[in-house]
C-alpha atoms as a PDB file:
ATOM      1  CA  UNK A   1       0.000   0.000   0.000  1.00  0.00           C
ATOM      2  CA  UNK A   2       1.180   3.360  -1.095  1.00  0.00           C
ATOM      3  CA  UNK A   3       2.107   5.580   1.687  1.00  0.00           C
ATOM      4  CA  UNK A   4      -0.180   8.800   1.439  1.00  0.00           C
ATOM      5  CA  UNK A   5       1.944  12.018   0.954  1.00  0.00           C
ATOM      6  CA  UNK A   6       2.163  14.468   3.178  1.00  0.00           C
ATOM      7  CA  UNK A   7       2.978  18.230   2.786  1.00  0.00           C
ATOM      8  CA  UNK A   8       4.772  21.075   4.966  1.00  0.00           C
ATOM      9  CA  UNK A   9       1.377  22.461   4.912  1.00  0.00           C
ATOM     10  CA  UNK A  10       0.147  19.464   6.876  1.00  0.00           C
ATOM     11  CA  UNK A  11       3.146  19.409   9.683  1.00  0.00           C
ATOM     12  CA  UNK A  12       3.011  22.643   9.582  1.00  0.00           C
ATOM     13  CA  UNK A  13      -0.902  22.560  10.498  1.00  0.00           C
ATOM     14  CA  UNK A  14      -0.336  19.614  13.209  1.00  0.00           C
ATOM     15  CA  UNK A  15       2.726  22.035  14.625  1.00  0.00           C
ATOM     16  CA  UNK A  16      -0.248  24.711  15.001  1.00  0.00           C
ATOM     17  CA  UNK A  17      -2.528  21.927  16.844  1.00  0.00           C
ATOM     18  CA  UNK A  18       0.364  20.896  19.062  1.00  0.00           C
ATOM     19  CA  UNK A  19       1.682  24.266  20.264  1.00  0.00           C
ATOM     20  CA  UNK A  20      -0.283  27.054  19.338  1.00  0.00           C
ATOM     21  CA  UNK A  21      -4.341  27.404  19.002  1.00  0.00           C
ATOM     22  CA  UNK A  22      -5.989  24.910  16.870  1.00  0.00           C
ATOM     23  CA  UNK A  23      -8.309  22.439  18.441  1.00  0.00           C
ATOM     24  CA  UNK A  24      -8.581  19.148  17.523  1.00  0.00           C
ATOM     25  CA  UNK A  25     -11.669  19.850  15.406  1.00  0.00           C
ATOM     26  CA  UNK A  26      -9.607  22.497  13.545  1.00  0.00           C
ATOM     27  CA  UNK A  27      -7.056  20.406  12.844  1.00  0.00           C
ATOM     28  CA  UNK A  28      -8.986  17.726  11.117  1.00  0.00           C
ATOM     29  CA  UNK A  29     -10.698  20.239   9.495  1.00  0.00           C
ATOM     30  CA  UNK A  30      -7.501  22.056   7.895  1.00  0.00           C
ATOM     31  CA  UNK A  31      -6.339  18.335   7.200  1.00  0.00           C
ATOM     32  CA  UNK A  32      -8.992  16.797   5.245  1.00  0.00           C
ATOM     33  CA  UNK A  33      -8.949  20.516   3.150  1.00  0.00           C
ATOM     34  CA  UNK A  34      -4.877  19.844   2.281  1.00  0.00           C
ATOM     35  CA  UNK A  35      -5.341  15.868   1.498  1.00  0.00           C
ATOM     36  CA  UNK A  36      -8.315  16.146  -0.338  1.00  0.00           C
ATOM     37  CA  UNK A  37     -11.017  13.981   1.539  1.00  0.00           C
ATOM     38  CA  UNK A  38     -11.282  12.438   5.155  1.00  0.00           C
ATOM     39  CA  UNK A  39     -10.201   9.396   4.616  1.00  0.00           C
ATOM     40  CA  UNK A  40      -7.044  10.476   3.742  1.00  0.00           C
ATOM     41  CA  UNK A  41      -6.835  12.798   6.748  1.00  0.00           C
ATOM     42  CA  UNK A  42      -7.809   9.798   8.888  1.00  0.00           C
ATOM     43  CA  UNK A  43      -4.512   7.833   7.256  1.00  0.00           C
ATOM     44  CA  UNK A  44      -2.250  11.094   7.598  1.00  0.00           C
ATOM     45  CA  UNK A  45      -3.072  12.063  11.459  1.00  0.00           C
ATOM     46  CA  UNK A  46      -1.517   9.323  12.999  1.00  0.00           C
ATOM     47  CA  UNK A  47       1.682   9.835  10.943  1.00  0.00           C
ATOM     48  CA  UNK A  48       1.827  12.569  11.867  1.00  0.00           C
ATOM     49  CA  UNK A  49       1.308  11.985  15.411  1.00  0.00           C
ATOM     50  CA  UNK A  50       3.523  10.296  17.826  1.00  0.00           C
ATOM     51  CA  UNK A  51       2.754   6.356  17.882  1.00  0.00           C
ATOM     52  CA  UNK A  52       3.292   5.132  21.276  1.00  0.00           C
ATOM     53  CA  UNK A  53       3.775   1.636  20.346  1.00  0.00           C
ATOM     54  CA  UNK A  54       6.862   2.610  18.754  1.00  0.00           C
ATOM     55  CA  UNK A  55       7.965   4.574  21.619  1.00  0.00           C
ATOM     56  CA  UNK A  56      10.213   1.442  23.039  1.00  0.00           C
ATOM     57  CA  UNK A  57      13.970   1.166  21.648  1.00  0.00           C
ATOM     58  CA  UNK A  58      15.399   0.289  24.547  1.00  0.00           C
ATOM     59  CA  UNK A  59      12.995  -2.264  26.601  1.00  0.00           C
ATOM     60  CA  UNK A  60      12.133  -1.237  30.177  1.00  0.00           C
ATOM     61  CA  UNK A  61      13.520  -4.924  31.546  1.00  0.00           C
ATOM     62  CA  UNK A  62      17.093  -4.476  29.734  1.00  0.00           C
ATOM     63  CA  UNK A  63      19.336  -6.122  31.551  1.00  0.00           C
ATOM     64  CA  UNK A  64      22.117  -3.653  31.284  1.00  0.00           C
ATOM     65  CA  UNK A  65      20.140  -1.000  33.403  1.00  0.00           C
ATOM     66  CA  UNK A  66      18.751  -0.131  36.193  1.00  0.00           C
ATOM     67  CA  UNK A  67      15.677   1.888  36.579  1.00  0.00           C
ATOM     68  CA  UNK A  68      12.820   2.902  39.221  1.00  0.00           C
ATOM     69  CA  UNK A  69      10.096   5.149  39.486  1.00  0.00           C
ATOM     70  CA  UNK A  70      11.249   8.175  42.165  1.00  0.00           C
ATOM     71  CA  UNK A  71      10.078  11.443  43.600  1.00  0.00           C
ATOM     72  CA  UNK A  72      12.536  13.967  45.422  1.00  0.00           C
ATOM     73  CA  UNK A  73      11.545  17.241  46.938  1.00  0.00           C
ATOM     74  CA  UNK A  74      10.291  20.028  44.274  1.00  0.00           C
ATOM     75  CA  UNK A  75       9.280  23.570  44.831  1.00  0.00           C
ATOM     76  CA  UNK A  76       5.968  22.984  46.301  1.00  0.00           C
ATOM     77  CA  UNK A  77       3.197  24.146  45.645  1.00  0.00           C
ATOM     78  CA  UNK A  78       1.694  21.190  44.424  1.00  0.00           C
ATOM     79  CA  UNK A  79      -0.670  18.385  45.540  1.00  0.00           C
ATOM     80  CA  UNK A  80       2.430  16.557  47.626  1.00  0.00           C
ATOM     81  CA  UNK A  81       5.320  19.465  46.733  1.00  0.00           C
ATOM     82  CA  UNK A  82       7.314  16.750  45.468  1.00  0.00           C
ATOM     83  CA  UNK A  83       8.554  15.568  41.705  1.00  0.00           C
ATOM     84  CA  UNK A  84       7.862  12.486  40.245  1.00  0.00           C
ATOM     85  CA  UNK A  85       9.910  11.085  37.483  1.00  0.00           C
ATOM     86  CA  UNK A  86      12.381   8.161  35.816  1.00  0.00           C
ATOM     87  CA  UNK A  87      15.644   7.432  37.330  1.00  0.00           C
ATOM     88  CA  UNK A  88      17.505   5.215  35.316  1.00  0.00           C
ATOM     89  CA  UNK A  89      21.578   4.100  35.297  1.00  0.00           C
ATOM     90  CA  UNK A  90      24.157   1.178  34.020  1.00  0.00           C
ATOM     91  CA  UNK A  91      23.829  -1.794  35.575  1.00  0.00           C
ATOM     92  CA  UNK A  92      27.045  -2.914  36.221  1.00  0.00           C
ATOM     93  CA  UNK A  93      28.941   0.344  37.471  1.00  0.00           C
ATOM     94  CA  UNK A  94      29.612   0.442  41.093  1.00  0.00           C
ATOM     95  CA  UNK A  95      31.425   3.914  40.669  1.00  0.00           C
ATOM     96  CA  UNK A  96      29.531   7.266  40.262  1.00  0.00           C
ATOM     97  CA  UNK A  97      28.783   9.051  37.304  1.00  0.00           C
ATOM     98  CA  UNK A  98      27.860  12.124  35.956  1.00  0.00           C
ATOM     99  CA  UNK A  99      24.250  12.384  35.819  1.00  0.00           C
ATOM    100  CA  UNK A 100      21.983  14.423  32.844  1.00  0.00           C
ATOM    101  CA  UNK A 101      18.025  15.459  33.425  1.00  0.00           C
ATOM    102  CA  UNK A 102      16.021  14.507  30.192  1.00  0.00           C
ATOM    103  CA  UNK A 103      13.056  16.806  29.752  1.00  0.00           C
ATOM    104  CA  UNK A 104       9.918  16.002  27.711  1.00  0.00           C
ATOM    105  CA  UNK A 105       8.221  17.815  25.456  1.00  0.00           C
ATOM    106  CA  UNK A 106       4.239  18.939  25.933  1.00  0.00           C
ATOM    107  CA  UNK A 107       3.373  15.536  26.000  1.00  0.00           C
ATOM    108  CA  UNK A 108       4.606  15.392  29.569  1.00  0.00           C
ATOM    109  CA  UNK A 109       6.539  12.604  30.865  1.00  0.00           C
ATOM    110  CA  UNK A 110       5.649   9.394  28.269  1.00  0.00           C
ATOM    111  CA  UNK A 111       6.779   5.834  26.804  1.00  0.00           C
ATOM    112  CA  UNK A 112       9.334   8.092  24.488  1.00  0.00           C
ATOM    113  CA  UNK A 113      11.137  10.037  27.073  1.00  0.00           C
ATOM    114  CA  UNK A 114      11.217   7.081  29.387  1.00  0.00           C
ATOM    115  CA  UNK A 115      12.979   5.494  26.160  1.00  0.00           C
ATOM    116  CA  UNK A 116      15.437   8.089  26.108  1.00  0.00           C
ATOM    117  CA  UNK A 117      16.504   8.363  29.009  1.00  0.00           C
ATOM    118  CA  UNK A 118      17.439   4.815  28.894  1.00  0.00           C
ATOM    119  CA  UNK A 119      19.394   5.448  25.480  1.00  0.00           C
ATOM    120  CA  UNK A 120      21.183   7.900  27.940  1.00  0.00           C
ATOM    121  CA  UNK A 121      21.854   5.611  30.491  1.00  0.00           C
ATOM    122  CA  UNK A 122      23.150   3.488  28.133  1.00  0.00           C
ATOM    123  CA  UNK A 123      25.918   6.249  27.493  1.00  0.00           C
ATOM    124  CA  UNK A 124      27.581   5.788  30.611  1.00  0.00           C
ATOM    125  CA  UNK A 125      25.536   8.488  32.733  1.00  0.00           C
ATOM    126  CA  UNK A 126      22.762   8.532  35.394  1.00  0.00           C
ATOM    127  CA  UNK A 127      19.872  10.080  33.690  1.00  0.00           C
ATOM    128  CA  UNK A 128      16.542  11.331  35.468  1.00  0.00           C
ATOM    129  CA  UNK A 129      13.484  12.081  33.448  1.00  0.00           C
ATOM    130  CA  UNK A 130      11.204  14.247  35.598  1.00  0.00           C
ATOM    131  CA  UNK A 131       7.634  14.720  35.082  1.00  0.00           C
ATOM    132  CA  UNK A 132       7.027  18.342  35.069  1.00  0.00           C
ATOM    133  CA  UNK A 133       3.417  17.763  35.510  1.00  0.00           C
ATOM    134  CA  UNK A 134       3.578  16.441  38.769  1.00  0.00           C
ATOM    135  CA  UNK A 135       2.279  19.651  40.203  1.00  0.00           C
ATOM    136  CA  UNK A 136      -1.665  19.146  39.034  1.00  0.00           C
ATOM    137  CA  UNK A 137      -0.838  15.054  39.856  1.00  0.00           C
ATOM    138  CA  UNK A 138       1.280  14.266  37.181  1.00  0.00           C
ATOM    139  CA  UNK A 139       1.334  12.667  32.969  1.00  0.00           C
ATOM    140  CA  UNK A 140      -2.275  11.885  32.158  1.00  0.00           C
ATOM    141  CA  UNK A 141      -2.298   8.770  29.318  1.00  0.00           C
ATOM    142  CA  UNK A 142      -4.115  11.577  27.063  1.00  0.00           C
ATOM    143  CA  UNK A 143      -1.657  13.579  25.236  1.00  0.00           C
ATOM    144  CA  UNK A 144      -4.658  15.846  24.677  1.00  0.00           C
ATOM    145  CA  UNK A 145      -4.853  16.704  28.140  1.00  0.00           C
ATOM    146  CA  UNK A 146      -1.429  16.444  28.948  1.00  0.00           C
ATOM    147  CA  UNK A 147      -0.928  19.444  26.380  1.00  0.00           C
ATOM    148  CA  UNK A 148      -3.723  21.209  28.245  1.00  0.00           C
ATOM    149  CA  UNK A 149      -2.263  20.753  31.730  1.00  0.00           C
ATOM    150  CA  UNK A 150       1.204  21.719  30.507  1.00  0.00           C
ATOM    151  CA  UNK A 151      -0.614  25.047  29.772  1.00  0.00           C
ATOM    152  CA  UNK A 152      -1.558  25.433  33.022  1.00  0.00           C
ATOM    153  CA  UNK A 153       1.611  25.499  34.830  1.00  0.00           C
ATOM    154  CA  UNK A 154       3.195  28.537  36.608  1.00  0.00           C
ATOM    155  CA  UNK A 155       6.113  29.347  34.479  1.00  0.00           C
ATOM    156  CA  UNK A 156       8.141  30.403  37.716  1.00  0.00           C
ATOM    157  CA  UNK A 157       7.260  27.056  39.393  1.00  0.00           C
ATOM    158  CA  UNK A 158       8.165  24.865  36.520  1.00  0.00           C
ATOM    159  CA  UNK A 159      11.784  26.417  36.472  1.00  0.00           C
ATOM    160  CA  UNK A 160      12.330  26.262  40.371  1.00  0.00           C
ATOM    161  CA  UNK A 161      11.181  22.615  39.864  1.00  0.00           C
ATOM    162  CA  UNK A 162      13.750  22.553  37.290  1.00  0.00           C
ATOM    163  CA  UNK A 163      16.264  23.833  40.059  1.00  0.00           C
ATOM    164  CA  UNK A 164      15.193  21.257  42.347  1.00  0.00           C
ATOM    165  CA  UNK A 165      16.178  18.701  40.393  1.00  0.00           C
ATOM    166  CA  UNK A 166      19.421  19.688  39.100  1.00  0.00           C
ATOM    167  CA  UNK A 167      20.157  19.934  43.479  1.00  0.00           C
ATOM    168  CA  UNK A 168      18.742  16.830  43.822  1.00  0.00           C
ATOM    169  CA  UNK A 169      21.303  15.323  41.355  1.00  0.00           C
ATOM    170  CA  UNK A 170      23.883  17.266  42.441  1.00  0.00           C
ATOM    171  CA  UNK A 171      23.938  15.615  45.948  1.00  0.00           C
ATOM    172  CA  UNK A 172      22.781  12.053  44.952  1.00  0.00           C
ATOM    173  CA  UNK A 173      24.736   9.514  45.800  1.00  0.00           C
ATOM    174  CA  UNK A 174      25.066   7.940  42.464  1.00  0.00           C
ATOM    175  CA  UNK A 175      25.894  10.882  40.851  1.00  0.00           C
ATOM    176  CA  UNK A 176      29.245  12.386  40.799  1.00  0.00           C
ATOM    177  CA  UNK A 177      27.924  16.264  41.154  1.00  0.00           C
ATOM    178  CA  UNK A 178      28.189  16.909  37.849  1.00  0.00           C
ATOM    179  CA  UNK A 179      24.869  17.609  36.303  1.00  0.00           C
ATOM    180  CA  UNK A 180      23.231  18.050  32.749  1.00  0.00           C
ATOM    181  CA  UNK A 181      20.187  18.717  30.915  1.00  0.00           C
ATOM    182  CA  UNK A 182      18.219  17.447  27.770  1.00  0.00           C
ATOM    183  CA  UNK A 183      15.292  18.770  26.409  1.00  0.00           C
ATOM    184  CA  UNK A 184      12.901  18.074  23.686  1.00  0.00           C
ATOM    185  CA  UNK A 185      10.384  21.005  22.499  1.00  0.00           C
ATOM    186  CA  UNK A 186       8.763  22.350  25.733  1.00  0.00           C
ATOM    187  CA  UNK A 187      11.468  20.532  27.485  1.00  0.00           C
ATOM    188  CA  UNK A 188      14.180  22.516  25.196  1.00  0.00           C
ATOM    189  CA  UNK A 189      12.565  25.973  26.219  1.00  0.00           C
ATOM    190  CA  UNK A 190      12.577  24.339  29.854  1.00  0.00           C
ATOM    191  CA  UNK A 191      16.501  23.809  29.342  1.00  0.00           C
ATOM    192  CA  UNK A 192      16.937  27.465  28.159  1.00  0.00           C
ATOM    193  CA  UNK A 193      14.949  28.138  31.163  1.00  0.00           C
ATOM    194  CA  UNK A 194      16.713  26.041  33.245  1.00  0.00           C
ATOM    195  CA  UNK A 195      20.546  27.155  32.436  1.00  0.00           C
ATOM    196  CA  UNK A 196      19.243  31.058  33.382  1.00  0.00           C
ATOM    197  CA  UNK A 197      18.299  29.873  36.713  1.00  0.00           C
ATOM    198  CA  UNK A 198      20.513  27.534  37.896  1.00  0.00           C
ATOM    199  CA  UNK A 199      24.716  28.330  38.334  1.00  0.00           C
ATOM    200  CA  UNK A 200      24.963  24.601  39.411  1.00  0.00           C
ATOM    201  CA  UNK A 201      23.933  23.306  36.104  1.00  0.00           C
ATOM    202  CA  UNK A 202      27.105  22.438  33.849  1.00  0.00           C
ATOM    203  CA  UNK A 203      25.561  21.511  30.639  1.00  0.00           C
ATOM    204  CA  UNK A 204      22.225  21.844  28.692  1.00  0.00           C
ATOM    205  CA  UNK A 205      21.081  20.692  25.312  1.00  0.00           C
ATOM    206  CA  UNK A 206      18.035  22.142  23.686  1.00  0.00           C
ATOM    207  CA  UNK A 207      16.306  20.257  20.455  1.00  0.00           C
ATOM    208  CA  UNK A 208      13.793  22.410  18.936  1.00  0.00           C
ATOM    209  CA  UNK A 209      13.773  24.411  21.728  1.00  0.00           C
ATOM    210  CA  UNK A 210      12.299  28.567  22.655  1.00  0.00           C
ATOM    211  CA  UNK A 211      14.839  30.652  23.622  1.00  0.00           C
ATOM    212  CA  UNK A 212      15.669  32.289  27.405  1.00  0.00           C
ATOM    213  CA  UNK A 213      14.643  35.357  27.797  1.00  0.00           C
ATOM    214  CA  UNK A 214      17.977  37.636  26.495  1.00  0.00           C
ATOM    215  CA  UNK A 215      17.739  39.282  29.701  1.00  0.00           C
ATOM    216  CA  UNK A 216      18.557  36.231  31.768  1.00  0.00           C
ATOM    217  CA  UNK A 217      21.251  35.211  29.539  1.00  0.00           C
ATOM    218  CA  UNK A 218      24.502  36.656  31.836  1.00  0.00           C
ATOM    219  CA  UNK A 219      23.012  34.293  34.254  1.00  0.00           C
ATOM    220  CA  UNK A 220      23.694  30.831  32.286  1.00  0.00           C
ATOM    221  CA  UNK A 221      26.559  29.200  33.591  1.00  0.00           C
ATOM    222  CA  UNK A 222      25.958  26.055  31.725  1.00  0.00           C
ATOM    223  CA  UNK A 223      27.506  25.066  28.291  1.00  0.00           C
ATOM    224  CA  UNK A 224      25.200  25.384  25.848  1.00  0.00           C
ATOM    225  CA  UNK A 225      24.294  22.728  22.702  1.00  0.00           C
ATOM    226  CA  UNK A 226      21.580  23.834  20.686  1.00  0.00           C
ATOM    227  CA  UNK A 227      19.780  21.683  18.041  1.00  0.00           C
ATOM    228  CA  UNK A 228      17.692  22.971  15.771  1.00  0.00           C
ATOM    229  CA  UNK A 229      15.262  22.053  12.963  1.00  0.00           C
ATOM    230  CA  UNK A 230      16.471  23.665   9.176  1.00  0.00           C
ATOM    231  CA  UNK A 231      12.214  23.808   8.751  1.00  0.00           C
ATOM    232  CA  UNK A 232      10.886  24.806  11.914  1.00  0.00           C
ATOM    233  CA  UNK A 233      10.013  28.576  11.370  1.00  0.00           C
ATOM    234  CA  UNK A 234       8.514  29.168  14.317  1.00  0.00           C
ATOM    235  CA  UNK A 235      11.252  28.159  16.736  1.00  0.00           C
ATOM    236  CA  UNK A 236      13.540  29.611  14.412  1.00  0.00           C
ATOM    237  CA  UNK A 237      12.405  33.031  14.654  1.00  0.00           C
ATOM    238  CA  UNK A 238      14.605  33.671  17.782  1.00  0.00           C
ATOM    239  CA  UNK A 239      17.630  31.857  17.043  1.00  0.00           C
ATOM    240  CA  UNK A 240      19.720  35.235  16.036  1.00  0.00           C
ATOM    241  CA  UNK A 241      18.390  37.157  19.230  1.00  0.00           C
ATOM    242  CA  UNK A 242      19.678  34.630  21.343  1.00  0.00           C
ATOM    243  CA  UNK A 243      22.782  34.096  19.569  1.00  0.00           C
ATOM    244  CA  UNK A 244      23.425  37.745  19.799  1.00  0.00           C
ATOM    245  CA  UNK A 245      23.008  37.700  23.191  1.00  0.00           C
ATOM    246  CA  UNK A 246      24.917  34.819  24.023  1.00  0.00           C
ATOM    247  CA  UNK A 247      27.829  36.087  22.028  1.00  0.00           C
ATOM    248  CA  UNK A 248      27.555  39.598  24.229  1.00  0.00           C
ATOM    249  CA  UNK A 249      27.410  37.462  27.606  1.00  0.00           C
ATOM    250  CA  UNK A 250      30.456  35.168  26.460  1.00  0.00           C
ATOM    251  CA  UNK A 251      28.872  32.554  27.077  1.00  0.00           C
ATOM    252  CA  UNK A 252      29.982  28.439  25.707  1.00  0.00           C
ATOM    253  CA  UNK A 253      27.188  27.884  23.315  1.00  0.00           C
ATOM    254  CA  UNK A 254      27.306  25.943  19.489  1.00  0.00           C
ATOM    255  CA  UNK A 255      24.497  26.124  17.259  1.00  0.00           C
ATOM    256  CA  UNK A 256      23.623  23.594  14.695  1.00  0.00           C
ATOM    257  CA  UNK A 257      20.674  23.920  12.358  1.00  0.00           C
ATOM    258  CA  UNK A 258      19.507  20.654  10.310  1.00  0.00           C
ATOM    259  CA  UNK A 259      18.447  21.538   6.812  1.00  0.00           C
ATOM    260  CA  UNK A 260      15.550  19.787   5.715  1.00  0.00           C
ATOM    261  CA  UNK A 261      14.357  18.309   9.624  1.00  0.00           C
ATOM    262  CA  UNK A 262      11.180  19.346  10.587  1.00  0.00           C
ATOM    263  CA  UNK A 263      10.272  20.331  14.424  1.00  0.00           C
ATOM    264  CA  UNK A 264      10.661  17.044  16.901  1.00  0.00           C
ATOM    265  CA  UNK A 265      13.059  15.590  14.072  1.00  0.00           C
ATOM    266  CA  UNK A 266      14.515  13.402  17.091  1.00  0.00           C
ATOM    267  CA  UNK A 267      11.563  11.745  17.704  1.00  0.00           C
ATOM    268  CA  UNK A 268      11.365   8.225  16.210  1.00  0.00           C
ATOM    269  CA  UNK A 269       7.552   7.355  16.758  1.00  0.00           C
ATOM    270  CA  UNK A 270       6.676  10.570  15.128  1.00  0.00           C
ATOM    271  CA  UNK A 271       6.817   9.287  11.098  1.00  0.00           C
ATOM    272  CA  UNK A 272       6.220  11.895   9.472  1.00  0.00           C
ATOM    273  CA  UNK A 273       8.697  13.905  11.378  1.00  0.00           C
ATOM    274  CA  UNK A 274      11.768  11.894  12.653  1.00  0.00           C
ATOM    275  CA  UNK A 275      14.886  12.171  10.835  1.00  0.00           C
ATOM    276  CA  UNK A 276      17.363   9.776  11.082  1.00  0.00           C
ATOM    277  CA  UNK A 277      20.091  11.537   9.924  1.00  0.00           C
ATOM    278  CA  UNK A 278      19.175  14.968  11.394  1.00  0.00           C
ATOM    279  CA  UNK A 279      18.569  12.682  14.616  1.00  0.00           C
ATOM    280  CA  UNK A 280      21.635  10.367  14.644  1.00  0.00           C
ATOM    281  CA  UNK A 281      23.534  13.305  14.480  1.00  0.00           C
ATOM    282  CA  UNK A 282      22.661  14.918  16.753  1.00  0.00           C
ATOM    283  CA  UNK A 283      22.700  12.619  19.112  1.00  0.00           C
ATOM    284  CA  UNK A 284      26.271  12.170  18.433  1.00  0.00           C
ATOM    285  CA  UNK A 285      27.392  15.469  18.891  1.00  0.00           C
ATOM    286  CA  UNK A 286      24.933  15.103  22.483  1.00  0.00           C
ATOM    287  CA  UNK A 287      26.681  12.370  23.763  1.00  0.00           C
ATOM    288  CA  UNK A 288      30.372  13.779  22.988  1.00  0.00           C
ATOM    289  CA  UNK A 289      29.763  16.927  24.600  1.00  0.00           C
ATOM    290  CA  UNK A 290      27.949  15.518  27.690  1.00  0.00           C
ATOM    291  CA  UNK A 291      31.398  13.327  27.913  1.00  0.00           C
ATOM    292  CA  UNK A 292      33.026  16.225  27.614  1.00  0.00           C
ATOM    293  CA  UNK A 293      31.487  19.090  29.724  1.00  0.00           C
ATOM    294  CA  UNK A 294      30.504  16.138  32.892  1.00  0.00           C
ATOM    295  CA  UNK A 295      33.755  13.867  32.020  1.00  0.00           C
END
C-alpha cells in the first residue's frame, strides 16, 4: 500500500494543533482541506502523530540497566510538593557518574522520554526524566490533556522545579555532582529556562527548543548545545536574538541547524517527522559533549 503524501502544509498545520491554538476539530478540518477527503486525513493524522507503540527502543527490563520510578523534593506548591519522574543508570557500574536530566516535550513525561533516558543511560551516565506535571498530579495517558495541563503550569514554578532537580542530582549519591540537561520542544525551552536559573547546572542541550529570555542570559553558567530544525520557522524566529546575546554574555554555546528536519526531528515514533540523519547526528554530537562538559 502506497504511503499517502504528506505536505509542509500538513506538519506545519499539526505544529499549530500541538503548540499554538488549533483544536482538535480544527485540525482535522484544515487536514482533510490539504489531502483532499477524510479518509485520507484519517490515514495522515496518525503519521503525523507520535505512535506510542513505537515509543520502546530500549525495553524497560534491559538487563544492562537499572531503573525505578522516584520522587525527590520540588518547589511545592503542588498536591504533595514533590517531583515524580524516571531514574535510570548502568547496571554494572559500582562507581559514580555524571548524571543528565532529560526533559519532555508537551506531551509530559511518556513511553518516548522514558525510552530516552534509557538510550542515555546506556551512554555511561545517570539520567533522570522528571515529570514536570507532577504539580496538578502528574502525565495523564491523554496527550490531549497532557498538552492542556502543561498550559496550566506557573512558568516560575516549573523552572524552580527545574532547580530542584538539578540539586537533587547534584547531591545524589550515584551521581558524581556533575549535572546536565536534555530537552525536547517544551522541554528545550525548559533547558533554556533552566541554564538562566541555575549556576549549578554544567551543561544543557536544547532540540527544537524557545529561547531564554535575552535578559537572563549573563546568568547561564551552563555550556550550551543547541539543536535545531532547518524547517521549523517558528522556533527559528529567535535563534539570532539569542545568539546575539549569548555572544555579548560570552557565554559556551554551538548552534547547529539541520536543513531539511522538521520540528521534533529526534523523535522516532513521530513518522512523518523523525529524521534519522538529522537525529543520529545529533545525538552524536549530544553524547560527545555531555562526555566532555561532565567527564
Amino acid at each position: 500500500m502506497t504511503a499517502p503524501a504528506i505536505t509542509q502544509a500538513m506538519i506545519d498545520a499539526y505544529d499549530e494543533y500541538t503548540h499554538l491554538t488549533l483544536d482538535r476539530r480544527g485540525f482535522m478540518e484544515k487536514l482533510t482541506r490539504l489531502a483532499g477527503s477524510g479518509a485520507a486525513a484519517a490515514a495522515i493524522a496518525p503519521l503525523l502523530a507520535a505512535n506510542p507503540a513505537a515509543a520502546e527502543i530500549v525495553p524497560a527490563d534491559d538487563a544492562r540497566l537499572k531503573g525505578e520510578d522516584i520522587t525527590w523534593p520540588g518547589s511545592g506548591p503542588g498536591s504533595t510538593g514533590d517531583m515524580m519522574g524516571y531514574l535510570v543508570r548502568p547496571a554494572d557500574t559500582s562507581g559514580k557518574l555524571a548524571t543528565v536530566i532529560v526533559i519532555h516535550e508537551n506531551r509530559g513525561l511518556n513511553a518516548h522520554i522514558r525510552d530516552v533516558a534509557r538510550r542515555v543511560a546506556l551512554e555511561g551516565f545517570v539520567a533522570l526524566a522528571p515529570d514536570y506535571l507532577s504539580p496538578l498530579g502528574g502525565t495523564p495517558a491523554d496527550e490531549d490533556k497532557a498538552r492542556e495541563m502543561i498550559g496550566q503550569l506557573d512558568p516560575a514554578q516549573t523552572v524552580a522545579n527545574g532547580v530542584a532537580t538539578v540539586n537533587f542530582l547534584k547531591a545524589d549519591k550515584l551521581g558524581t555532582g556533575k549535572v546536565g540537561a536534555m530537552g525536547f520542544c517544551w522541554g528545550g525551552g525548559a533547558v533554556n529556562d533552566l541554564a538562566a536559573a541555575s549556576p549549578d547546572l554544567a551543561a544543557g542541550v536544547a532540540y527544537y527548543g524557545r529561547q531564554a529570555d535575552a535578559a537572563k542570559v549573563p546568568g547561564i553558567q551552563a555550556a550550551l548545545l543547541l539543536h535545531y530544525a532547518g524547517q521549523d520557522e517558528r522556533i527559528n524566529a529567535g535563534i539570532e536574538a539569542y545568539k546575539a546575546a549569548l555572544e555579548a554574555a560570552g557565554k559556551d554555546f554551538t548552534i547547529y541547524v539541520y536543513d531539511g528536519a522538521q520540528h521534533a526531528f529526534n523523535n522516532d515514533s513521530s513518522a512523518a517527522r523523525y529524521d534519522k540523519e538529522a537525529a543520529d547526528l545529533a545525538w552524536g554530537r549530544t553524547i560527545a559533549f555531555f562526555k566532555d562538559k561532565l567527564g
